[in-house]
C-alpha atoms as a PDB file:
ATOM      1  CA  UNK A   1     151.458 173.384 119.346  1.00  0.00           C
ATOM      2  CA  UNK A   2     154.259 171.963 121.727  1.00  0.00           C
ATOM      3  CA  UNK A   3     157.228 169.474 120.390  1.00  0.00           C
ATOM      4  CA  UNK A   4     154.801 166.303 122.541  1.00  0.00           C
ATOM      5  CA  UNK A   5     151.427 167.249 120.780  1.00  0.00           C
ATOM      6  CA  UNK A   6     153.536 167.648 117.337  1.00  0.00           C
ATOM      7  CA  UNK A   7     155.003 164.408 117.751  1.00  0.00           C
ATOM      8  CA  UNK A   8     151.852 162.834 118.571  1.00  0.00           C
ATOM      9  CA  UNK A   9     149.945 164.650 115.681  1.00  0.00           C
ATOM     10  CA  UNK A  10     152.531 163.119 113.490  1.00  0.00           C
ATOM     11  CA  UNK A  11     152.894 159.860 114.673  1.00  0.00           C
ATOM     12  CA  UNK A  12     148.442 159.794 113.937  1.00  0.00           C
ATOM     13  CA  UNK A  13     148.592 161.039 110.977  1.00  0.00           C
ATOM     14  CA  UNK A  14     151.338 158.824 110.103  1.00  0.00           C
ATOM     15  CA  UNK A  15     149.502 155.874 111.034  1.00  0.00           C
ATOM     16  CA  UNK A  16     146.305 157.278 108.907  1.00  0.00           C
ATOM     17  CA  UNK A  17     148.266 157.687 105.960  1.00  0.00           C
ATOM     18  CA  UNK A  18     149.701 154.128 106.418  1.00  0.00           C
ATOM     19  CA  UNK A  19     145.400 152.857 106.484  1.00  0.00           C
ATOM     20  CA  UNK A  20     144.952 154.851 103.374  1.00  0.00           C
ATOM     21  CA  UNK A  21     147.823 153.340 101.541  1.00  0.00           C
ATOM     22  CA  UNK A  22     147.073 149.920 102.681  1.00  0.00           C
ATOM     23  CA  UNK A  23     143.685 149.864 101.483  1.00  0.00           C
ATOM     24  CA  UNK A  24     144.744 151.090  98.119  1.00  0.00           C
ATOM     25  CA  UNK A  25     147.327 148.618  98.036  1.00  0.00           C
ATOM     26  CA  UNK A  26     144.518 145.577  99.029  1.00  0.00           C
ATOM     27  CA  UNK A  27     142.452 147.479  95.935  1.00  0.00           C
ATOM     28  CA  UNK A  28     145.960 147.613  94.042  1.00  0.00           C
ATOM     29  CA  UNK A  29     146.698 143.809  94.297  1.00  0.00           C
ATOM     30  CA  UNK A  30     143.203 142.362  93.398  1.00  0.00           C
ATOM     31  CA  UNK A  31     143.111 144.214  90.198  1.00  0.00           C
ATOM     32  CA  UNK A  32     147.070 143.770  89.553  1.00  0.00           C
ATOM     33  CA  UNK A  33     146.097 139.475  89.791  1.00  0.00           C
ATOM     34  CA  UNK A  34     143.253 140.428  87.803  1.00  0.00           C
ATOM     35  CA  UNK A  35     145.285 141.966  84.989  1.00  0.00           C
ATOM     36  CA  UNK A  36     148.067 139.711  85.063  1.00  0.00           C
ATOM     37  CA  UNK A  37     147.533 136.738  86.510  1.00  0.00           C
ATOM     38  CA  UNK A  38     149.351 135.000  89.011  1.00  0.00           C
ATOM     39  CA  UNK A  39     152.335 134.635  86.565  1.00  0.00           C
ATOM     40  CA  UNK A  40     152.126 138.435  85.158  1.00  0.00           C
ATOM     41  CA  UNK A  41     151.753 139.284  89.048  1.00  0.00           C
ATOM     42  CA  UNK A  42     154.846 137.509  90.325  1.00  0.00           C
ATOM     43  CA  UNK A  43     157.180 139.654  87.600  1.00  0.00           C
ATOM     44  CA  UNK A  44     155.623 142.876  88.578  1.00  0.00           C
ATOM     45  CA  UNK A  45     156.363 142.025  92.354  1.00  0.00           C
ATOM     46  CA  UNK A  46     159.893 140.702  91.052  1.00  0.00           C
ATOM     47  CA  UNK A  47     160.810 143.912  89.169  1.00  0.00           C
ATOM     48  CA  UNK A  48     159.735 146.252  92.085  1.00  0.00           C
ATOM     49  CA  UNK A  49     161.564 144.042  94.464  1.00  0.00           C
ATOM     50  CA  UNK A  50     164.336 144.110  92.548  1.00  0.00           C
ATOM     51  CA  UNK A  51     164.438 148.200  92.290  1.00  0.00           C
ATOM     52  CA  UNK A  52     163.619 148.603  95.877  1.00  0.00           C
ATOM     53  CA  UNK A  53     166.740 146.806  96.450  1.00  0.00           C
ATOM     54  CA  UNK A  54     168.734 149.663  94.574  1.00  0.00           C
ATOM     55  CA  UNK A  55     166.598 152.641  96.270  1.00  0.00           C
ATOM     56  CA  UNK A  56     168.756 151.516  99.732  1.00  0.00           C
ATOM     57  CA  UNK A  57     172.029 152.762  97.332  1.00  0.00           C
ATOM     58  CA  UNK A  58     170.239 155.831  96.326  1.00  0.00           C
ATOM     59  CA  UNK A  59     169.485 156.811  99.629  1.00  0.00           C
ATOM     60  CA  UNK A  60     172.238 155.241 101.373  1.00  0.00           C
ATOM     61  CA  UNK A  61     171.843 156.707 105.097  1.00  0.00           C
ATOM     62  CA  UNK A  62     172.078 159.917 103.623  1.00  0.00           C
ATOM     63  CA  UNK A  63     168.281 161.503 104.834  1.00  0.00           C
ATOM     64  CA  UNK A  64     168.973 160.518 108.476  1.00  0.00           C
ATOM     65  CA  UNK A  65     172.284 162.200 108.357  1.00  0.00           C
ATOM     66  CA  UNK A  66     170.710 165.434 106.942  1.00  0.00           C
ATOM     67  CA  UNK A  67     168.166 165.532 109.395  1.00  0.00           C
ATOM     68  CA  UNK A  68     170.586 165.304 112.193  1.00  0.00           C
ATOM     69  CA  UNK A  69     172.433 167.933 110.665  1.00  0.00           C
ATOM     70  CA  UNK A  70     169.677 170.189 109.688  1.00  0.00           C
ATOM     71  CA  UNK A  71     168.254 169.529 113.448  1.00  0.00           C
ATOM     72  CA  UNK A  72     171.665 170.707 114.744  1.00  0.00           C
ATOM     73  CA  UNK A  73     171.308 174.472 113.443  1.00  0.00           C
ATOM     74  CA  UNK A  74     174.779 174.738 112.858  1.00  0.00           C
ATOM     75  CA  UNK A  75     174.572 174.953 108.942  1.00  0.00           C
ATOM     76  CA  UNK A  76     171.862 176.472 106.956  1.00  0.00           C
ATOM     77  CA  UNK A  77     169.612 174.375 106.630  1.00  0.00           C
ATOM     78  CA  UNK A  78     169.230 175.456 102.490  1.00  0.00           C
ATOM     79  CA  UNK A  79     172.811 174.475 102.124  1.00  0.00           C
ATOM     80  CA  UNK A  80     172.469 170.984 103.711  1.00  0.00           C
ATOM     81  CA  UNK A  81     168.598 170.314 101.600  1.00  0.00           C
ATOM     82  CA  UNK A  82     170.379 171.466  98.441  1.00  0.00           C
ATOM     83  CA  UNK A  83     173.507 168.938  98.840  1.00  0.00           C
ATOM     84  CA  UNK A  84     171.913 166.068  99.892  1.00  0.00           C
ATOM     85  CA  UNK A  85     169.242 166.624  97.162  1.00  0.00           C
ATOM     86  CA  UNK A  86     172.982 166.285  94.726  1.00  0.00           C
ATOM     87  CA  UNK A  87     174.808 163.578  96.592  1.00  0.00           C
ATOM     88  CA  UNK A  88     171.294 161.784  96.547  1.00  0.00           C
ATOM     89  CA  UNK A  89     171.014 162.615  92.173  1.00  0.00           C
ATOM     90  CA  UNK A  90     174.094 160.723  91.765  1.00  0.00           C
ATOM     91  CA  UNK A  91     173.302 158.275  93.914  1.00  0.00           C
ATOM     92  CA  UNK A  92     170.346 157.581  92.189  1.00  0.00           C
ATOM     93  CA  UNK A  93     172.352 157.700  88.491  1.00  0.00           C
ATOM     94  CA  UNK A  94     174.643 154.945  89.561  1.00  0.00           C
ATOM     95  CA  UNK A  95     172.020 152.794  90.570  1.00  0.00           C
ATOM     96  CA  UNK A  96     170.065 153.346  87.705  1.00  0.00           C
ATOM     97  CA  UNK A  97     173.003 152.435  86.025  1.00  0.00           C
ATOM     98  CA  UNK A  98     173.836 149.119  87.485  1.00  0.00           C
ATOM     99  CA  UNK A  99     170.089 148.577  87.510  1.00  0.00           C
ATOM    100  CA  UNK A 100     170.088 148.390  83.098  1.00  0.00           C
ATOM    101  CA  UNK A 101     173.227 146.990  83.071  1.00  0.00           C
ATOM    102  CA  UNK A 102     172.218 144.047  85.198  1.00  0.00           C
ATOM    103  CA  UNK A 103     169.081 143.906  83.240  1.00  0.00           C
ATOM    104  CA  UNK A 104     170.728 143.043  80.499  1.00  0.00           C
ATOM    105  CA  UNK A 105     173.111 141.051  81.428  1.00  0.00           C
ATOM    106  CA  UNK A 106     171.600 138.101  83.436  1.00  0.00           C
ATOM    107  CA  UNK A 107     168.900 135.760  81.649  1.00  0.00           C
ATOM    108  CA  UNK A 108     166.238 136.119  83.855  1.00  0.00           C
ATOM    109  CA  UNK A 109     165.148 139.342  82.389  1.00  0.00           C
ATOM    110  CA  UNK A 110     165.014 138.246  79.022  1.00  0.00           C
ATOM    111  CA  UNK A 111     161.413 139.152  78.423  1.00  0.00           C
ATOM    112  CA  UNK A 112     161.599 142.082  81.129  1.00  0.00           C
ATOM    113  CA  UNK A 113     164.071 144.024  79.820  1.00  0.00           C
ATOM    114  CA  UNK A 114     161.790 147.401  78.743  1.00  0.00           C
ATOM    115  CA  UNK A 115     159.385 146.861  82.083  1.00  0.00           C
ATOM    116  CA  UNK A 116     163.191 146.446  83.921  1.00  0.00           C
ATOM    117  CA  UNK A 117     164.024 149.630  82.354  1.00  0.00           C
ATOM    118  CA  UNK A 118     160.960 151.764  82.660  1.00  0.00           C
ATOM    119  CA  UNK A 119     160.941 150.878  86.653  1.00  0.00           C
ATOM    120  CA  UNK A 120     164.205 151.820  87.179  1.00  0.00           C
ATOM    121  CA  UNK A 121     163.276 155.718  86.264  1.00  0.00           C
ATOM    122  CA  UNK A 122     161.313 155.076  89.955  1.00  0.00           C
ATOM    123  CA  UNK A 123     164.958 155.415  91.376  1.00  0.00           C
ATOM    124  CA  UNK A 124     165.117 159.296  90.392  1.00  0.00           C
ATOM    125  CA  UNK A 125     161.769 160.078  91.452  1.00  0.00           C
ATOM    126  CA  UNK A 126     162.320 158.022  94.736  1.00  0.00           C
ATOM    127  CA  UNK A 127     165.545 159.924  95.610  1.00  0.00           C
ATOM    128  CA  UNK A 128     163.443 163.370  94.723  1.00  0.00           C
ATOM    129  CA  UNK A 129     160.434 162.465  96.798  1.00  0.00           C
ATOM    130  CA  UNK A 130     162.646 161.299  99.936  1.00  0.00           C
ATOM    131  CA  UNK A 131     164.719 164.100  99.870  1.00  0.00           C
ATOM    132  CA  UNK A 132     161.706 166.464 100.157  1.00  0.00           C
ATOM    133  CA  UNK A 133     160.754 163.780 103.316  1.00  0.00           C
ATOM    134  CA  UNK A 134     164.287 165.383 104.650  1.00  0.00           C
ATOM    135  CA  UNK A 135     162.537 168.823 105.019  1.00  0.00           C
ATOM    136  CA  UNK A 136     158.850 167.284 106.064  1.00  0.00           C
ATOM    137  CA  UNK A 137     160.851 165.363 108.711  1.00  0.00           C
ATOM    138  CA  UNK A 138     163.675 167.811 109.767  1.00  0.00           C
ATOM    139  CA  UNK A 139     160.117 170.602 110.174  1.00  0.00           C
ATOM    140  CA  UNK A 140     158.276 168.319 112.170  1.00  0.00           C
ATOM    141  CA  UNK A 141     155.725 167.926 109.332  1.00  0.00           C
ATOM    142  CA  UNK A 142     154.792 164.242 108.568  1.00  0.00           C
ATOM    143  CA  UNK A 143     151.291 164.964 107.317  1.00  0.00           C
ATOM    144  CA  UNK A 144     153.095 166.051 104.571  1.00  0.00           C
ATOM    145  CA  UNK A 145     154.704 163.035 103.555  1.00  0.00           C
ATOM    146  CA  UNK A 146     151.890 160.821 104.626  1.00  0.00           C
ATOM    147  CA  UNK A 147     149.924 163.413 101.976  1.00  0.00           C
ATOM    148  CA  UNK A 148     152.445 162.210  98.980  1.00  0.00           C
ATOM    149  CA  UNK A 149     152.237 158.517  99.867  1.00  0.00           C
ATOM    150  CA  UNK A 150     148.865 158.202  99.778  1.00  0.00           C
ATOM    151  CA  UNK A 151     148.168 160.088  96.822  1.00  0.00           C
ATOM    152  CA  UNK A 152     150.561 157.798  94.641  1.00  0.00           C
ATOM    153  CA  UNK A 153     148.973 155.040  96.309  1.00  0.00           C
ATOM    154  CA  UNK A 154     145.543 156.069  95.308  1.00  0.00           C
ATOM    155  CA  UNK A 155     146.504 157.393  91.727  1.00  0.00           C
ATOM    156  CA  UNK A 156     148.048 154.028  90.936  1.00  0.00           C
ATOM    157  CA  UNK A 157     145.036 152.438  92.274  1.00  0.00           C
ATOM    158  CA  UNK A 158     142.619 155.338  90.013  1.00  0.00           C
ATOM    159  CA  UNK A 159     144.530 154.725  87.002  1.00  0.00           C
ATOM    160  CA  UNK A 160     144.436 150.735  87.235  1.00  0.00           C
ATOM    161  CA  UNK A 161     140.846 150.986  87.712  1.00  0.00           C
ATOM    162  CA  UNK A 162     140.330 152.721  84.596  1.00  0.00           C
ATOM    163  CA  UNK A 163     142.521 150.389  82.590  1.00  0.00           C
ATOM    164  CA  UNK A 164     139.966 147.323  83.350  1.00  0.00           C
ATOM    165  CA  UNK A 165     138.495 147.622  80.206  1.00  0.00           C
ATOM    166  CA  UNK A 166     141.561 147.927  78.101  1.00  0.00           C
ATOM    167  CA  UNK A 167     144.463 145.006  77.622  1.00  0.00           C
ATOM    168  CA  UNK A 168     147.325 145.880  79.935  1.00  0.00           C
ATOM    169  CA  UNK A 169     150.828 144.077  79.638  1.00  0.00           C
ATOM    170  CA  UNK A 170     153.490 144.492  82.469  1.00  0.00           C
ATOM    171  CA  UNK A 171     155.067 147.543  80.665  1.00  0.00           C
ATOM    172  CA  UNK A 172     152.322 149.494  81.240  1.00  0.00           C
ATOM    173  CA  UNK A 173     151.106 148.498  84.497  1.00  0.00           C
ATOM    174  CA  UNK A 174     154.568 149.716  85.411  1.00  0.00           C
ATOM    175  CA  UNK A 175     154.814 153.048  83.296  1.00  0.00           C
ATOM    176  CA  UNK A 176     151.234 153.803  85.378  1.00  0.00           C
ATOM    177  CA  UNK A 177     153.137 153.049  88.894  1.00  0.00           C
ATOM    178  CA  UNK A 178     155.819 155.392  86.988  1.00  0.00           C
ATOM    179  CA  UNK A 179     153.523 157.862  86.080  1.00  0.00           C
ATOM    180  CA  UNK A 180     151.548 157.742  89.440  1.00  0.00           C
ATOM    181  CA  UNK A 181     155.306 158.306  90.922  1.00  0.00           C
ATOM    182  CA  UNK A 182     155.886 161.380  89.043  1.00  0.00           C
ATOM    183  CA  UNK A 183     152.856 163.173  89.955  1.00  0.00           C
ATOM    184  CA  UNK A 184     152.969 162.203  93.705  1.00  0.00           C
ATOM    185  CA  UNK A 185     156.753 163.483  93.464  1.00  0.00           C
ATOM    186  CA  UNK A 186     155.751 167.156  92.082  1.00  0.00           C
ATOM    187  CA  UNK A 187     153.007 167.257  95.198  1.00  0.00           C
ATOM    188  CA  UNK A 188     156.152 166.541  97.233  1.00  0.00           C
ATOM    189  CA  UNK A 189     158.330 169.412  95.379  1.00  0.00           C
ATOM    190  CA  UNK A 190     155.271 171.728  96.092  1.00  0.00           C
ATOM    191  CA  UNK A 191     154.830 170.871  99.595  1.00  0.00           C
ATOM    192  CA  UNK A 192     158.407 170.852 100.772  1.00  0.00           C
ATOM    193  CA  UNK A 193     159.257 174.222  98.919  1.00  0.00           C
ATOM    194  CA  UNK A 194     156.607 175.978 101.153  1.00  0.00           C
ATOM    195  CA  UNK A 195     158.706 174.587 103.993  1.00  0.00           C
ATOM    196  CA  UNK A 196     162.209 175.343 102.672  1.00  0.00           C
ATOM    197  CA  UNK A 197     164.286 175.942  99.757  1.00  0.00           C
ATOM    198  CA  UNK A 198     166.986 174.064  98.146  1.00  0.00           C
ATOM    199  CA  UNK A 199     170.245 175.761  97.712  1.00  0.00           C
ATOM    200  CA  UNK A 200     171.713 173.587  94.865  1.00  0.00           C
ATOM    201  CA  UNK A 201     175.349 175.482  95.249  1.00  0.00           C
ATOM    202  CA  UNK A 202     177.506 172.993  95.143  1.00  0.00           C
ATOM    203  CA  UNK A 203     179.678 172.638  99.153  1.00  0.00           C
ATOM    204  CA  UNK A 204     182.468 170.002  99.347  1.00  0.00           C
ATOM    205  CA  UNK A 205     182.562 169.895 102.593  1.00  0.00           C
ATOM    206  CA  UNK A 206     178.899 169.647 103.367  1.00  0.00           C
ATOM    207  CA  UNK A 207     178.878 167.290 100.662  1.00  0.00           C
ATOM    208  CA  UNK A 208     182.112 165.397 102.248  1.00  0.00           C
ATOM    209  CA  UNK A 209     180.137 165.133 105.816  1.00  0.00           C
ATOM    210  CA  UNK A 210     177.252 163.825 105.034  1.00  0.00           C
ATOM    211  CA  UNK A 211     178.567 160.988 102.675  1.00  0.00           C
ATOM    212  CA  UNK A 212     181.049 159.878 105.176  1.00  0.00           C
ATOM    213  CA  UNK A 213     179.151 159.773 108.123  1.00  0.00           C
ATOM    214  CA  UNK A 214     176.376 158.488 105.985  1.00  0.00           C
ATOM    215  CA  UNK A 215     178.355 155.360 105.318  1.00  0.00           C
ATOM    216  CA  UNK A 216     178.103 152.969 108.324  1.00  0.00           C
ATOM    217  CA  UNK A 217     174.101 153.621 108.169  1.00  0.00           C
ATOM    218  CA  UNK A 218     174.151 153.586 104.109  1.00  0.00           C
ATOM    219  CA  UNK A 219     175.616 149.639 104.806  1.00  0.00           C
ATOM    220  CA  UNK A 220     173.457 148.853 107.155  1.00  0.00           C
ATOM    221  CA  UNK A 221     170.311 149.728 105.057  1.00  0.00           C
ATOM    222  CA  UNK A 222     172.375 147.908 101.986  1.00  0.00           C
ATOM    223  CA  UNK A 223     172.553 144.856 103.884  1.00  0.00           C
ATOM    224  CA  UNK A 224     168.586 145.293 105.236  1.00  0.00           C
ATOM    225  CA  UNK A 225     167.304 145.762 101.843  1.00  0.00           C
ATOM    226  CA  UNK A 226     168.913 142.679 100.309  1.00  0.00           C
ATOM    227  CA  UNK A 227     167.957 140.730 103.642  1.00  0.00           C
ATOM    228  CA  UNK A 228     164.036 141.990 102.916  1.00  0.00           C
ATOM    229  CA  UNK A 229     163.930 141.743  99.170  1.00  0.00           C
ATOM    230  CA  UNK A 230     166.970 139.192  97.792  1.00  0.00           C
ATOM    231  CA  UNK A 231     164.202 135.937  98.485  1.00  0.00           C
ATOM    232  CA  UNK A 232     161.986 136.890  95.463  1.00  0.00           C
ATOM    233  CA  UNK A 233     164.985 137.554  93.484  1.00  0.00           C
ATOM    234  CA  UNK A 234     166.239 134.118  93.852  1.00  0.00           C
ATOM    235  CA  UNK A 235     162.670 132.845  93.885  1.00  0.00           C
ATOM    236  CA  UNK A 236     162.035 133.632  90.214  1.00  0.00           C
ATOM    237  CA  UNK A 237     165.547 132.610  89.179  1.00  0.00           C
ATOM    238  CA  UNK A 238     165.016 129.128  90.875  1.00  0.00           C
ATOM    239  CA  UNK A 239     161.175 128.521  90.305  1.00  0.00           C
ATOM    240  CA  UNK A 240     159.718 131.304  88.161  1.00  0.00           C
ATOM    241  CA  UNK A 241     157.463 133.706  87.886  1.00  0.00           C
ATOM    242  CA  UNK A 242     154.193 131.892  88.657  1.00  0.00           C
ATOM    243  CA  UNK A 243     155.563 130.700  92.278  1.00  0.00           C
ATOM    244  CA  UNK A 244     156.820 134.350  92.902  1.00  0.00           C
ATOM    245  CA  UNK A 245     153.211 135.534  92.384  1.00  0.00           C
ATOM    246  CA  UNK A 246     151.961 133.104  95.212  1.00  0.00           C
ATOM    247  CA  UNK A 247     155.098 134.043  97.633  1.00  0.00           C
ATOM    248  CA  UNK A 248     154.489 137.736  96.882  1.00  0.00           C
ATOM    249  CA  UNK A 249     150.660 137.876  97.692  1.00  0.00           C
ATOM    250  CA  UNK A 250     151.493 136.025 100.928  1.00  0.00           C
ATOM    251  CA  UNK A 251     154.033 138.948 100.920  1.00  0.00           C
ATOM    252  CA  UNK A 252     151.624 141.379 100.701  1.00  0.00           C
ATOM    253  CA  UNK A 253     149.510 140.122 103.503  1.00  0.00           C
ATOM    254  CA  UNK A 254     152.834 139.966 105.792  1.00  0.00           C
ATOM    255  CA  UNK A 255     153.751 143.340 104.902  1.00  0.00           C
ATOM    256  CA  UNK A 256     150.459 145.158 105.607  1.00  0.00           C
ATOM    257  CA  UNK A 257     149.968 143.171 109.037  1.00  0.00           C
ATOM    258  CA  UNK A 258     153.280 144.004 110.417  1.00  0.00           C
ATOM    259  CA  UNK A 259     153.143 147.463 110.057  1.00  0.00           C
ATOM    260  CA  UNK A 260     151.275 148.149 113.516  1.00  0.00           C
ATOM    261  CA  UNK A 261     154.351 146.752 115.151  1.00  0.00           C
ATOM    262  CA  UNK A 262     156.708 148.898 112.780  1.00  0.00           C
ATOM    263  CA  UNK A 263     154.742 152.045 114.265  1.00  0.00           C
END
């Protein structure tokens, strides 16, 4: 297959993956409202907003970085998978970090503390997933990653279907979208390792490199991430739950429609 037809089998399957995984989501919400109400719905979509602003810290710029330098051939490409797979670890433990801290610091998670804390466990598995999307990217092989998305999307959506007939509270909606997480991020593991390998010896400078050129991009993602999420944190501090549950279904729509000019 040449480098055009590869690109253009994985921009398609790309763009499949994205159908399967907005269907599921559709499924995903209607049940969710079901389950929770608007009220119980608006603090689910405020505690994943709020982690998805920390996954831009765990990530910080560093995948693009690796691909470039993976692409460039000029280190092996073991040694630059198994360091960003370490700078991206302790990335991910100081967001988790700040993530409980702030949980219980600030009011509004009084009664969200435990679902606070079981979603922020998504930051580890997040970092592992996308740093197996550095090898499916850096190999040309999207279908891959497209693969893992839609199976967590469709495992969530499995596992919420078979909770209809049992009471669900937030903390366990969220420990399935944790447990959903965990098994789509051991397909990823599988996939990527018949790909590549990690070679988890730790290399300053390798290490060195990709942080610091990974910082102007890191920011900018920072300062995305709080641009695209920060309005339902200060939603449900200045109105509540029940109006973040109507302003994150909109959300939903928005997010799902835009996505054919995002590819």
């Amino acid at each position: 297959m040449s480098l055009s037809q590869r690109v253009a089998f994985n921009t398609l399957v790309q763009g499949l993956g994205r159908m399967g995984v907005i269907l599921a989501t559709v499924l995903t919400t209607a049940i969710l409202t079901r389950l929770l109400g608007i009220s119980g719905f608006g603090n689910y979509i405020f505690i994943t907003s709020f982690i998805v602003l920390f996954t831009s810290i765990s990530d910080w710029g560093t995948g693009i970085i690796s691909i470039r330098e993976a692409a460039k051939g000029e280190i092996e490409e073991e040694k630059i998978f198994g360091n960003a797979f370490i700078l991206r670890f302790f990335l991910a433990l100081f967001s988790f970090l700040v993530v409980n801290l702030l949980a219980r610091i600030f009011p509004v998670f009084k009664s969200l503390t435990l679902a606070t804390t079981i979603a922020s466990f998504l930051l580890f598995l997040h970092s592992l997933r996308t740093s197996c999307q550095i090898i499916f990217q850096a190999k040309l092989r999207f279908e891959n990653q497209a693969i893992t998305e839609t199976y967590i999307s469709g495992l969530f959506l499995f596992f919420l279907i078979l909770a209809l007939r049992i009471p669900l509270d937030l903390s366990l909606v969220i420990l399935l979208l944790l447990l959903a997480n965990l098994l789509g991020t051991f397909l990823a593991l599988f996939l990527s390792r018949r790909l590549a390998s990690f070679d988890i010896n730790v290399n300053g400078d390798i290490l060195k490199k990709i942080f610091f050129e990974a910082l102007p991009t890191g920011a900018l993602l920072f300062i995305f991430g709080i641009y695209n999420r920060l309005d339902i944190v200060l939603l449900q501090i200045i109105k509540g739950s029940e109006a973040v549950g109507i302003y994150g279904l909109a959300y939903k729509v928005h997010d799902n429609l835009i996505l054919g000019a995002a590819y």
